[in-house]
C-alpha atoms as a PDB file:
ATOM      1  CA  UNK A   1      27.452 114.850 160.864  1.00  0.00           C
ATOM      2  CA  UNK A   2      29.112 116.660 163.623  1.00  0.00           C
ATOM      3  CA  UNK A   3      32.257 115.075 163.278  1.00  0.00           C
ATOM      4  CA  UNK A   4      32.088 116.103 159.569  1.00  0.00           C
ATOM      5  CA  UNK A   5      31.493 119.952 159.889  1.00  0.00           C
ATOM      6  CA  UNK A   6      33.950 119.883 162.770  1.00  0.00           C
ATOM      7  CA  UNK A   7      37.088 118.549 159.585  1.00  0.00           C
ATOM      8  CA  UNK A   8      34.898 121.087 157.740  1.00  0.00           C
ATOM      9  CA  UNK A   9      35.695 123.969 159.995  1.00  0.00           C
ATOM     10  CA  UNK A  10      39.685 123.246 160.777  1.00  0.00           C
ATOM     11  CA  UNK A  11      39.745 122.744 156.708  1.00  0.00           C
ATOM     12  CA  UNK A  12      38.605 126.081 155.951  1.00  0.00           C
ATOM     13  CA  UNK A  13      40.368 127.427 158.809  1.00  0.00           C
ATOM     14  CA  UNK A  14      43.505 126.059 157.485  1.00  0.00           C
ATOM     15  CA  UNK A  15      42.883 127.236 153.690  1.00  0.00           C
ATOM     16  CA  UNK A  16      41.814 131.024 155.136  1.00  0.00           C
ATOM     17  CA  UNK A  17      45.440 131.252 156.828  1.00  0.00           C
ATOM     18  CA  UNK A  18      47.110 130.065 154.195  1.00  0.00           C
ATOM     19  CA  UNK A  19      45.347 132.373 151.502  1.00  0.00           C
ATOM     20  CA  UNK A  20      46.217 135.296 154.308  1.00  0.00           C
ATOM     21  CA  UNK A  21      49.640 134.215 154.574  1.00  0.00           C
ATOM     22  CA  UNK A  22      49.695 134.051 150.109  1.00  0.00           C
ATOM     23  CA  UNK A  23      48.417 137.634 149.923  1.00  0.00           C
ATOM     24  CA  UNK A  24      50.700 138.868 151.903  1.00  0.00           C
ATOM     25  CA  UNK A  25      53.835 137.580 150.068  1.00  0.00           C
ATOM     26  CA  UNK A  26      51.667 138.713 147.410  1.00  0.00           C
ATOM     27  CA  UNK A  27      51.686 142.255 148.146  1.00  0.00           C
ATOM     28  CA  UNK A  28      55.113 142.199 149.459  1.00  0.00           C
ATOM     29  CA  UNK A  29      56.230 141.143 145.753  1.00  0.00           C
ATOM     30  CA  UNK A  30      53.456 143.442 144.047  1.00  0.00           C
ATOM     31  CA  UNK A  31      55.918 145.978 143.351  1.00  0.00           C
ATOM     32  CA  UNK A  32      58.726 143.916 141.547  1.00  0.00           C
ATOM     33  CA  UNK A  33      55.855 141.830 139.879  1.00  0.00           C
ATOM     34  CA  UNK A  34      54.633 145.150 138.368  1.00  0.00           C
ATOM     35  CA  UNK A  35      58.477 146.082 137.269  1.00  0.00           C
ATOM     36  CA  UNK A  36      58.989 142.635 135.485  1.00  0.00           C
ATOM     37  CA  UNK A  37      55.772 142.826 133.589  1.00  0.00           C
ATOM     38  CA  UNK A  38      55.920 146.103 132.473  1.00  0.00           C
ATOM     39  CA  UNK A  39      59.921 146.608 132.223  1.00  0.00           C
ATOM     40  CA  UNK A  40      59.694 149.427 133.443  1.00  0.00           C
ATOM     41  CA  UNK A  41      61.362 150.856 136.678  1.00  0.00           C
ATOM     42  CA  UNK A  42      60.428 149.285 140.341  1.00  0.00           C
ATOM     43  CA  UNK A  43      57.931 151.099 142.521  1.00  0.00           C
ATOM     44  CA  UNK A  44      60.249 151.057 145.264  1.00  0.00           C
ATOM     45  CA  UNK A  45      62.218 153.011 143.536  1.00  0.00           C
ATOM     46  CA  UNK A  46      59.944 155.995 143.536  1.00  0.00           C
ATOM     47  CA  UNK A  47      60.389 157.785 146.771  1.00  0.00           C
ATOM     48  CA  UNK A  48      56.412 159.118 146.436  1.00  0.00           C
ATOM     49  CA  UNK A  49      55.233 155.720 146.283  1.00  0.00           C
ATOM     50  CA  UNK A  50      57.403 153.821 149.233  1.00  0.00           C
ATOM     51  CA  UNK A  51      54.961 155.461 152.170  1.00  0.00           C
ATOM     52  CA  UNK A  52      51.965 153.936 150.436  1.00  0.00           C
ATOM     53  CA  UNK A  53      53.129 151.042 149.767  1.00  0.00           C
ATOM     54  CA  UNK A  54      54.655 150.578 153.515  1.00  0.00           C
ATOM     55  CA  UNK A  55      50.872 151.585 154.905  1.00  0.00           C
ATOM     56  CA  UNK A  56      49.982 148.713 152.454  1.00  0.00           C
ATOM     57  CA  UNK A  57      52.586 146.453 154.155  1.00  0.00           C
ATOM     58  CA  UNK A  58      51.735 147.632 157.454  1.00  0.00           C
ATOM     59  CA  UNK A  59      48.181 146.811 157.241  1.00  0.00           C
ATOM     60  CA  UNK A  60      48.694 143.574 155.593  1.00  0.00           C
ATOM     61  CA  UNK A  61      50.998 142.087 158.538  1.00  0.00           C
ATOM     62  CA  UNK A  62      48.161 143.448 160.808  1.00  0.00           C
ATOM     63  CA  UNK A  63      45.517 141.940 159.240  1.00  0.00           C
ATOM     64  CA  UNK A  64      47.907 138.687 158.857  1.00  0.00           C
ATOM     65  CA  UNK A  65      48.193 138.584 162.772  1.00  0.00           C
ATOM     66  CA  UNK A  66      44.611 139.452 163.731  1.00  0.00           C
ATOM     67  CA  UNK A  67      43.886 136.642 161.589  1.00  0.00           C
ATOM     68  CA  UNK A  68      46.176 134.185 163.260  1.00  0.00           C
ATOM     69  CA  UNK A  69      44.815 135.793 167.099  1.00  0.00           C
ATOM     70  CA  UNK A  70      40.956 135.158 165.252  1.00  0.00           C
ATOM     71  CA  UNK A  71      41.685 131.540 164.660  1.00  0.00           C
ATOM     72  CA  UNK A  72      43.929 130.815 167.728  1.00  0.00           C
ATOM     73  CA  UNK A  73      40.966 131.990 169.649  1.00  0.00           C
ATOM     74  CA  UNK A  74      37.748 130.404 167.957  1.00  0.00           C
ATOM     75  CA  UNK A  75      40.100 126.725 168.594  1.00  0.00           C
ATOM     76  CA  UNK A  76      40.612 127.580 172.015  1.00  0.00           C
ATOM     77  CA  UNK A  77      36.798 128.299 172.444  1.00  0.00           C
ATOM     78  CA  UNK A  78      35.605 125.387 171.099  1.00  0.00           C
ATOM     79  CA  UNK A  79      38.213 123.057 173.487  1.00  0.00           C
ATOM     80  CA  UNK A  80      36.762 125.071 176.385  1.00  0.00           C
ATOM     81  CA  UNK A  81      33.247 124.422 175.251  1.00  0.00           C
ATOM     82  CA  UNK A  82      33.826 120.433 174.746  1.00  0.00           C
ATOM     83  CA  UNK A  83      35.617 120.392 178.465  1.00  0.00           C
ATOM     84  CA  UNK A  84      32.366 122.362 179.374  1.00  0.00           C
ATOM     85  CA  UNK A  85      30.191 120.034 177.875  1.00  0.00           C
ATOM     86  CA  UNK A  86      31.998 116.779 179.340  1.00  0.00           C
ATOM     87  CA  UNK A  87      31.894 118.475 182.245  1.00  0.00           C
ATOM     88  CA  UNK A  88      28.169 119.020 182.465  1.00  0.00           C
ATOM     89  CA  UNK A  89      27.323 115.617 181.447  1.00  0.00           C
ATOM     90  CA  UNK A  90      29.475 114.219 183.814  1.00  0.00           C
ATOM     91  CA  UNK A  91      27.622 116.170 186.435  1.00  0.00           C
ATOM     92  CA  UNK A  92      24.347 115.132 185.039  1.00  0.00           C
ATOM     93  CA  UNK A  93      25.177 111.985 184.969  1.00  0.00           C
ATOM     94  CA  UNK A  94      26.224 111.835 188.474  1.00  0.00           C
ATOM     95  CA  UNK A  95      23.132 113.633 189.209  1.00  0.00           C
ATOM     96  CA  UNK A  96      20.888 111.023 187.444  1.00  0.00           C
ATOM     97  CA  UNK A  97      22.571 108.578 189.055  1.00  0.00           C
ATOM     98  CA  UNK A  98      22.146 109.940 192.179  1.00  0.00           C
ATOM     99  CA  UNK A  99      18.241 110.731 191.827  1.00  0.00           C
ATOM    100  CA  UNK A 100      18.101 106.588 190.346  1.00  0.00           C
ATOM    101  CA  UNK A 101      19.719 105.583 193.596  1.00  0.00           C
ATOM    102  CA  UNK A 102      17.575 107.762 195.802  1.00  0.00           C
ATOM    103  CA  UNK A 103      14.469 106.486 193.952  1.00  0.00           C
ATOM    104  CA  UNK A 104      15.569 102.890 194.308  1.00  0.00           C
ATOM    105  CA  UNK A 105      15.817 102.693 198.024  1.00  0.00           C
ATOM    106  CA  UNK A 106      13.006 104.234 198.563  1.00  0.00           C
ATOM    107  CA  UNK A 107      11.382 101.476 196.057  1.00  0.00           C
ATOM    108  CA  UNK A 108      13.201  99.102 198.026  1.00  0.00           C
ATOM    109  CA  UNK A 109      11.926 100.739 201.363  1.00  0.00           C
ATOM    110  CA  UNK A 110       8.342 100.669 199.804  1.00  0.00           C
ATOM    111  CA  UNK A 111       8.683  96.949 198.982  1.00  0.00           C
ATOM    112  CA  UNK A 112      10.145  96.158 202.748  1.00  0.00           C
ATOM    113  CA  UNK A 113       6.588  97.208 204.430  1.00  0.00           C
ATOM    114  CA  UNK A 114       4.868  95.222 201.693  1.00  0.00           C
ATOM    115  CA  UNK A 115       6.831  92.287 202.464  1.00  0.00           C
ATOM    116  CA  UNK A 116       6.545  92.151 206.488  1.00  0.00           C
ATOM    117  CA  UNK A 117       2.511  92.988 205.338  1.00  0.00           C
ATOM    118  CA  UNK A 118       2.511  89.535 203.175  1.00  0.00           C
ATOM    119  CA  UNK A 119       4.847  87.633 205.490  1.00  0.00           C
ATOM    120  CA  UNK A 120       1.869  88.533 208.268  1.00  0.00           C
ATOM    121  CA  UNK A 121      -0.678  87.184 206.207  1.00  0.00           C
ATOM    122  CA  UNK A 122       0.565  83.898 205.153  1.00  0.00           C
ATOM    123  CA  UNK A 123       3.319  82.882 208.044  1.00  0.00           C
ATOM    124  CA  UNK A 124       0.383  81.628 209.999  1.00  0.00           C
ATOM    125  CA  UNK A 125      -0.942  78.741 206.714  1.00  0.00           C
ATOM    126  CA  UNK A 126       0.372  75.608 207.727  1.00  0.00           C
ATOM    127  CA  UNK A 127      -0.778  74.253 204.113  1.00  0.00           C
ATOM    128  CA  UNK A 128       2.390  75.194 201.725  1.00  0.00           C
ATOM    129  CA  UNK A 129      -0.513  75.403 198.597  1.00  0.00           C
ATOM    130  CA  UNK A 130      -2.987  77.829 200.484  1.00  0.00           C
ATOM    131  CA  UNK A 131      -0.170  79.886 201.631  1.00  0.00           C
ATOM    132  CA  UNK A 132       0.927  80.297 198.172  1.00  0.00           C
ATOM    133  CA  UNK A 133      -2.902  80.745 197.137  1.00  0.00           C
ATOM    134  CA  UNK A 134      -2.962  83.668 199.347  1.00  0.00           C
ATOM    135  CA  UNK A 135       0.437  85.085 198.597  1.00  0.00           C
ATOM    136  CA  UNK A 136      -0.809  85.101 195.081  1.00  0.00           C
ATOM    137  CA  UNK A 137      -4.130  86.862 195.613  1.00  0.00           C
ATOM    138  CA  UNK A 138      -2.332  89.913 197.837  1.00  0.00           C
ATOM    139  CA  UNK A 139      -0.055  90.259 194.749  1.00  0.00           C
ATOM    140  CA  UNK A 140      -2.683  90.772 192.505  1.00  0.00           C
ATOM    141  CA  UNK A 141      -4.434  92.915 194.830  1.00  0.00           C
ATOM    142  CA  UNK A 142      -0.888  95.364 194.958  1.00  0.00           C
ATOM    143  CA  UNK A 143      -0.102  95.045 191.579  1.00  0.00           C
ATOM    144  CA  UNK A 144      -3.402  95.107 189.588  1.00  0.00           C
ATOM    145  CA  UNK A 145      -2.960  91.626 188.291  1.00  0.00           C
ATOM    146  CA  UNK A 146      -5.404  89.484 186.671  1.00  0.00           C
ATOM    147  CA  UNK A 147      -4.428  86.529 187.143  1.00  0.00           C
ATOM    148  CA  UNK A 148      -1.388  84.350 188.880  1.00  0.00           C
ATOM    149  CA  UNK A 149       0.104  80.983 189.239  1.00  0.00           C
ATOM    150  CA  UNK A 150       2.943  79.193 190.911  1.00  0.00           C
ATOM    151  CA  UNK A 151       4.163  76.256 189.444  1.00  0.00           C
ATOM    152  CA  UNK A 152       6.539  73.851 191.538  1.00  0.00           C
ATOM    153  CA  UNK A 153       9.835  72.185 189.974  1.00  0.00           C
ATOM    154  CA  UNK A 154       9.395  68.808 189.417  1.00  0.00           C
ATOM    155  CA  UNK A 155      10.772  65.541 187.579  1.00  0.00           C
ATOM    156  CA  UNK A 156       8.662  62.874 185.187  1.00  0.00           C
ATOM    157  CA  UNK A 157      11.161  60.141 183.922  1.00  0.00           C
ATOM    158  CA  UNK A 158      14.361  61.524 182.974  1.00  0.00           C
ATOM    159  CA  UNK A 159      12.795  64.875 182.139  1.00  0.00           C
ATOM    160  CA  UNK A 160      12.522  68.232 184.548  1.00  0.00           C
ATOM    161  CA  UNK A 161       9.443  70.023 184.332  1.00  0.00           C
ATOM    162  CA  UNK A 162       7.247  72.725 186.309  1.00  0.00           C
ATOM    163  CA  UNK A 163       3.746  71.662 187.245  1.00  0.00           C
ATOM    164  CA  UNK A 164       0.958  74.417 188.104  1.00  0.00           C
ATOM    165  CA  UNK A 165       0.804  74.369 192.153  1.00  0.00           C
ATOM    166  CA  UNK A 166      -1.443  77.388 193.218  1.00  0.00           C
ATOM    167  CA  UNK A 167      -3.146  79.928 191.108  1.00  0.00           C
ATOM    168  CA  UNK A 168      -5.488  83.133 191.246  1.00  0.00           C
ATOM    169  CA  UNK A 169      -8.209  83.654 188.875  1.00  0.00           C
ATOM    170  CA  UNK A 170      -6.832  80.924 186.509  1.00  0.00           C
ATOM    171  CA  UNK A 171      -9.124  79.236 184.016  1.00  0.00           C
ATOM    172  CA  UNK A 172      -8.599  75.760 184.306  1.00  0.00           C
ATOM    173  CA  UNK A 173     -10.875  72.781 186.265  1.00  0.00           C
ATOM    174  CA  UNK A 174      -9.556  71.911 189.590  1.00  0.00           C
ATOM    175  CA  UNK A 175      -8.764  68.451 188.199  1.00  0.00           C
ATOM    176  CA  UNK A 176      -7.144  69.437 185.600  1.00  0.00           C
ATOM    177  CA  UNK A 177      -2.802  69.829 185.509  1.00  0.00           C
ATOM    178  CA  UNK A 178      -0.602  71.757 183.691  1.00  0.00           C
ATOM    179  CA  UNK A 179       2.868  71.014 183.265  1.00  0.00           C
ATOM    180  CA  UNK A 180       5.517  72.376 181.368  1.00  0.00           C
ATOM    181  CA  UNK A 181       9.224  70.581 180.626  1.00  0.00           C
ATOM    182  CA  UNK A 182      12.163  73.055 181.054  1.00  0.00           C
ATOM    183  CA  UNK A 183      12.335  75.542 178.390  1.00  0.00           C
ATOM    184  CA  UNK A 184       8.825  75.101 177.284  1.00  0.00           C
ATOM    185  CA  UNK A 185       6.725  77.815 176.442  1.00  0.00           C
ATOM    186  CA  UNK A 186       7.408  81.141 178.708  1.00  0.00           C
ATOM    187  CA  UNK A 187       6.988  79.295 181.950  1.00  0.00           C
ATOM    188  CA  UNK A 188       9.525  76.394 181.030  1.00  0.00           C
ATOM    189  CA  UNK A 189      12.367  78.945 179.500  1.00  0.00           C
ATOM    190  CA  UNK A 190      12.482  80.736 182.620  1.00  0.00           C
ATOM    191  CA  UNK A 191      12.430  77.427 184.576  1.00  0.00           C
ATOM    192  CA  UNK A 192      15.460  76.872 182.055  1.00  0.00           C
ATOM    193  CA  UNK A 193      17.087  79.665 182.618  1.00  0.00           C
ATOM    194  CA  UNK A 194      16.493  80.646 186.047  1.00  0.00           C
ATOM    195  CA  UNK A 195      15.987  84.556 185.209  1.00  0.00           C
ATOM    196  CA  UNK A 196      13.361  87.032 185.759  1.00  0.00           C
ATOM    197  CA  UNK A 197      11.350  88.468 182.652  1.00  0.00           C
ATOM    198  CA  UNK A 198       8.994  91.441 182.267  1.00  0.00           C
ATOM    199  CA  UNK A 199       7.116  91.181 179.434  1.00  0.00           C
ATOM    200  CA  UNK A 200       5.129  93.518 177.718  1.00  0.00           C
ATOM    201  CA  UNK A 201       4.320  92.180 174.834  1.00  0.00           C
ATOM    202  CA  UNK A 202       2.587  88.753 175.350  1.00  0.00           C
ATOM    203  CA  UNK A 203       1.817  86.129 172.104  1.00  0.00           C
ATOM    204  CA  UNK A 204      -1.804  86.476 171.094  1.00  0.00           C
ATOM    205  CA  UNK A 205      -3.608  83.786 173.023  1.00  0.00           C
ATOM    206  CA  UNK A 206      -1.015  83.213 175.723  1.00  0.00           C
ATOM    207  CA  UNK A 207      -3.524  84.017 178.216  1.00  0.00           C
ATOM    208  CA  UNK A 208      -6.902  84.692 178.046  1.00  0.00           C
ATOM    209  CA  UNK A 209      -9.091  85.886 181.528  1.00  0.00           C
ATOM    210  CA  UNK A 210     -12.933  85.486 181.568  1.00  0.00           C
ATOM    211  CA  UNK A 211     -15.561  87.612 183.710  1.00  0.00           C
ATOM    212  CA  UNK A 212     -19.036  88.193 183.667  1.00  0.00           C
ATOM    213  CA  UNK A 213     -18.026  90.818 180.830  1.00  0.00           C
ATOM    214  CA  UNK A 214     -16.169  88.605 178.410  1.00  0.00           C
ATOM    215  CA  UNK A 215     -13.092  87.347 177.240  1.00  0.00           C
ATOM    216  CA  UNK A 216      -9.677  89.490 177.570  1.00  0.00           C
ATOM    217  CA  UNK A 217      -6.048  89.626 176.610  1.00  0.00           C
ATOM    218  CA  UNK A 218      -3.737  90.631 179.597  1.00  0.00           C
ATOM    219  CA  UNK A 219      -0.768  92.674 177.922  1.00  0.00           C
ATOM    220  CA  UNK A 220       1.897  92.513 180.539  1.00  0.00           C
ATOM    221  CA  UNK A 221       3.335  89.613 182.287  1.00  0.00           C
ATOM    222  CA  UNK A 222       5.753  88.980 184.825  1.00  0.00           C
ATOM    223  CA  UNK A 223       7.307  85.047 184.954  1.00  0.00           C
ATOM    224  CA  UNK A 224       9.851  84.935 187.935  1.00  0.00           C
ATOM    225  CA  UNK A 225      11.830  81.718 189.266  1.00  0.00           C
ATOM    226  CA  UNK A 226      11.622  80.536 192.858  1.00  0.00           C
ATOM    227  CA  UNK A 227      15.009  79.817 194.245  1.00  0.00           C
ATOM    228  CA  UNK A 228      16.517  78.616 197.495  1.00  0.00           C
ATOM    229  CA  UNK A 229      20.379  77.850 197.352  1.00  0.00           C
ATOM    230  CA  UNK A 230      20.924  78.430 193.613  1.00  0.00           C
ATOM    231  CA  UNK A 231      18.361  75.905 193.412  1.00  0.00           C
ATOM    232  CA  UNK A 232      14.786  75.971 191.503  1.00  0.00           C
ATOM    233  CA  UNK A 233      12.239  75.038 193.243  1.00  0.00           C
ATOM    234  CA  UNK A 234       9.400  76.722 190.409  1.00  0.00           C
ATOM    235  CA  UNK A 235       7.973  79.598 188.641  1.00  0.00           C
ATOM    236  CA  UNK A 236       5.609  82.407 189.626  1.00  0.00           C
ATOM    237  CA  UNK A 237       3.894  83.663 186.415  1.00  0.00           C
ATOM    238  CA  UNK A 238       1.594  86.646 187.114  1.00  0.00           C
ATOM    239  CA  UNK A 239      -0.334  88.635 184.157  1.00  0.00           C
ATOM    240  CA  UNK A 240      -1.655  92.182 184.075  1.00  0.00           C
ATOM    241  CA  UNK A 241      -3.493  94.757 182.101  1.00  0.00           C
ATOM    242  CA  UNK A 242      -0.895  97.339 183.483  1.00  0.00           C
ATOM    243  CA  UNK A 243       2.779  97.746 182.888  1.00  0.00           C
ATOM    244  CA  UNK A 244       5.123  96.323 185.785  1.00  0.00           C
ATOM    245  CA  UNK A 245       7.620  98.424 186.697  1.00  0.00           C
ATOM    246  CA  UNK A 246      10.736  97.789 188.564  1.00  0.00           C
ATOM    247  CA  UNK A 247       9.960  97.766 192.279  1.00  0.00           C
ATOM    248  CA  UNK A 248       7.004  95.433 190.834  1.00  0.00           C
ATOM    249  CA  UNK A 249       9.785  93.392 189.951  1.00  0.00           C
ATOM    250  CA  UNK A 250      11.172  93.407 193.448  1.00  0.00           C
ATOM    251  CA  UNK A 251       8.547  92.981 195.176  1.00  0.00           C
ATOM    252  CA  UNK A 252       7.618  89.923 193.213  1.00  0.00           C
ATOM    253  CA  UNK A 253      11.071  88.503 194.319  1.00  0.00           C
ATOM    254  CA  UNK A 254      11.206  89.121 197.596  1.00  0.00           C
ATOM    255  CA  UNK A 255       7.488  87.571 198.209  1.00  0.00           C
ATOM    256  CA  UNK A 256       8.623  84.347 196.550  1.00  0.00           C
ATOM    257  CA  UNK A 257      11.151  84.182 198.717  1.00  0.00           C
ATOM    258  CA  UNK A 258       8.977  84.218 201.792  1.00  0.00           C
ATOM    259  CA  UNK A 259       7.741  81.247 200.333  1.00  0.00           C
ATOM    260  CA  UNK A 260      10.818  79.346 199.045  1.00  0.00           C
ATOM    261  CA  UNK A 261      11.906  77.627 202.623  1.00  0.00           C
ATOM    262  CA  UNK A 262       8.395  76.262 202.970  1.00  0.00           C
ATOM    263  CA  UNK A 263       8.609  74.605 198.914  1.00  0.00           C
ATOM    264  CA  UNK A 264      11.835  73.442 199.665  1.00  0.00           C
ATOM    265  CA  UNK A 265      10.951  71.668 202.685  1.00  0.00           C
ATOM    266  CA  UNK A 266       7.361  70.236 201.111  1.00  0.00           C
ATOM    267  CA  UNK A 267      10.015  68.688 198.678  1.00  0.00           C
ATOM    268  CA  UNK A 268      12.226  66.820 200.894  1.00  0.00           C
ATOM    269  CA  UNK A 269       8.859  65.600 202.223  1.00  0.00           C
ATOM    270  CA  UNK A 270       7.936  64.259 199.296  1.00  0.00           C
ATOM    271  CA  UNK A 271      11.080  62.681 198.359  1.00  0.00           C
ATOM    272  CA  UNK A 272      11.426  61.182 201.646  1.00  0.00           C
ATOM    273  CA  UNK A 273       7.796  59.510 201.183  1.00  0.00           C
ATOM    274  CA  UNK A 274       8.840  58.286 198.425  1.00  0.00           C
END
């Protein structure tokens, strides 16, 4: 719509000069105009007319150029204003991006004390599944969550898949496995993919978490690949009644990186015994 009034405005602009510039000629042929119609004499030719019909001159070639100054002007303006306005949003965007920047290393500063909190906790667990078991519970504890699991990269037959490792107030016997193959359900895309997700719209039914007061639906959920190397070693999935936000994000992350090293080397283990 702006961009419409704005063709709207040099339009009229353009027809207003014109129709200043027409009534000028206008009155500047009035006289012979009157002559030809009437066949009579010119006006110009009667001396007591020629001073009032110069005034009328006069005052049409000043109104002609006042025009002309009116319009030169309001264009001028409105170039000014737009080299104002880029102006200003180039400023505010600088600003915003400064205030984003600020905020995010603080975040990131936040997140740092977190993570040499965690690392303290679990860097003494020799047992690679209770040191995930208790990264898991202090990341509930920080972020609100309901409920957490880590599931470890894996291969049956020809086919890659994630099986649950460790989990936090997950609803499943202890003899009991889950498994996923690679870009199965939310667990096995992200496996698949190898890319965080923040979601805050789960399915209906995803997940459900019991307590002593019922049955609930977590709405947000946070499924994050483990990586050491460019290589994935599982899947963190952790589910909350409150929105993540992003130095949740990093924070998830960073703690699964803490411990990546020890999954990684539990693996070559295995594949050794093997």
């Amino acid at each position: 719509m702006k961009a419409l009034y704005k063709n709207l405005a040099l339009i009229t602009s353009l027809l207003f000069t014109l129709s200043i510039i027409g009534l000028a000629y206008y009155l500047f042929i009035f006289p012979e105009r009157i002559a030809n119609q009437t066949h009579l004499i010119s006006l110009m030719e009667v001396p007591e007319l020629k001073p009032v019909l110069d005034e009328l001159y006069v005052f049409t070639g000043v109104s002609v150029f006042l025009g002309f100054i009116a319009i030169l002007l309001h264009l001028f303006n409105k170039n000014d204003e737009n080299e104002s306005n880029v102006v200003y949003i180039e400023k505010f965007k600088e600003k915003k991006d400064s205030k984003e920047a600020k905020n995010s290393k603080s975040e990131e500063g936040d997140v740092d004390e977190e993570l040499k909190e965690i690392n303290a906790k679990i860097k003494k667990e020799s047992d690679n599944k209770l040191k995930a078991e208790k990264l898991l519970s202090y990341l509930a504890d920080q972020l609100e969550a309901s409920q957490a699991a880590i599931y470890v990269a894996d291969k049956k037959g020809n086919k890659n898949i994630i099986s649950l490792f460790a989990a936090y107030a997950f609803v499943l016997p202890e003899s009991q496995t889950v498994s996923y193959e690679f870009g199965e359900g939310l667990a096995g895309q992200v496996a698949k993919e190898k890319k965080l997700i923040n979601i805050s719209d789960i399915p209906k039914g995803y997940i459900k978490i019991l307590s002593g007061l019922g049955e609930s639906n977590p709405a947000h959920l946070i499924l994050c690949p483990i990586m050491k190397d460019q290589k994935l070693l599982g899947v963190a999935e952790i589910a909350s009644f409150k929105e993540f936000s992003k130095s949740h994000e990093i924070l998830v992350e960073k703690s699964l990186a803490l411990i990546a090293n020890d999954l990684s080397k539990g693996k070559q283990k295995e594949t050794e015994e093997k």
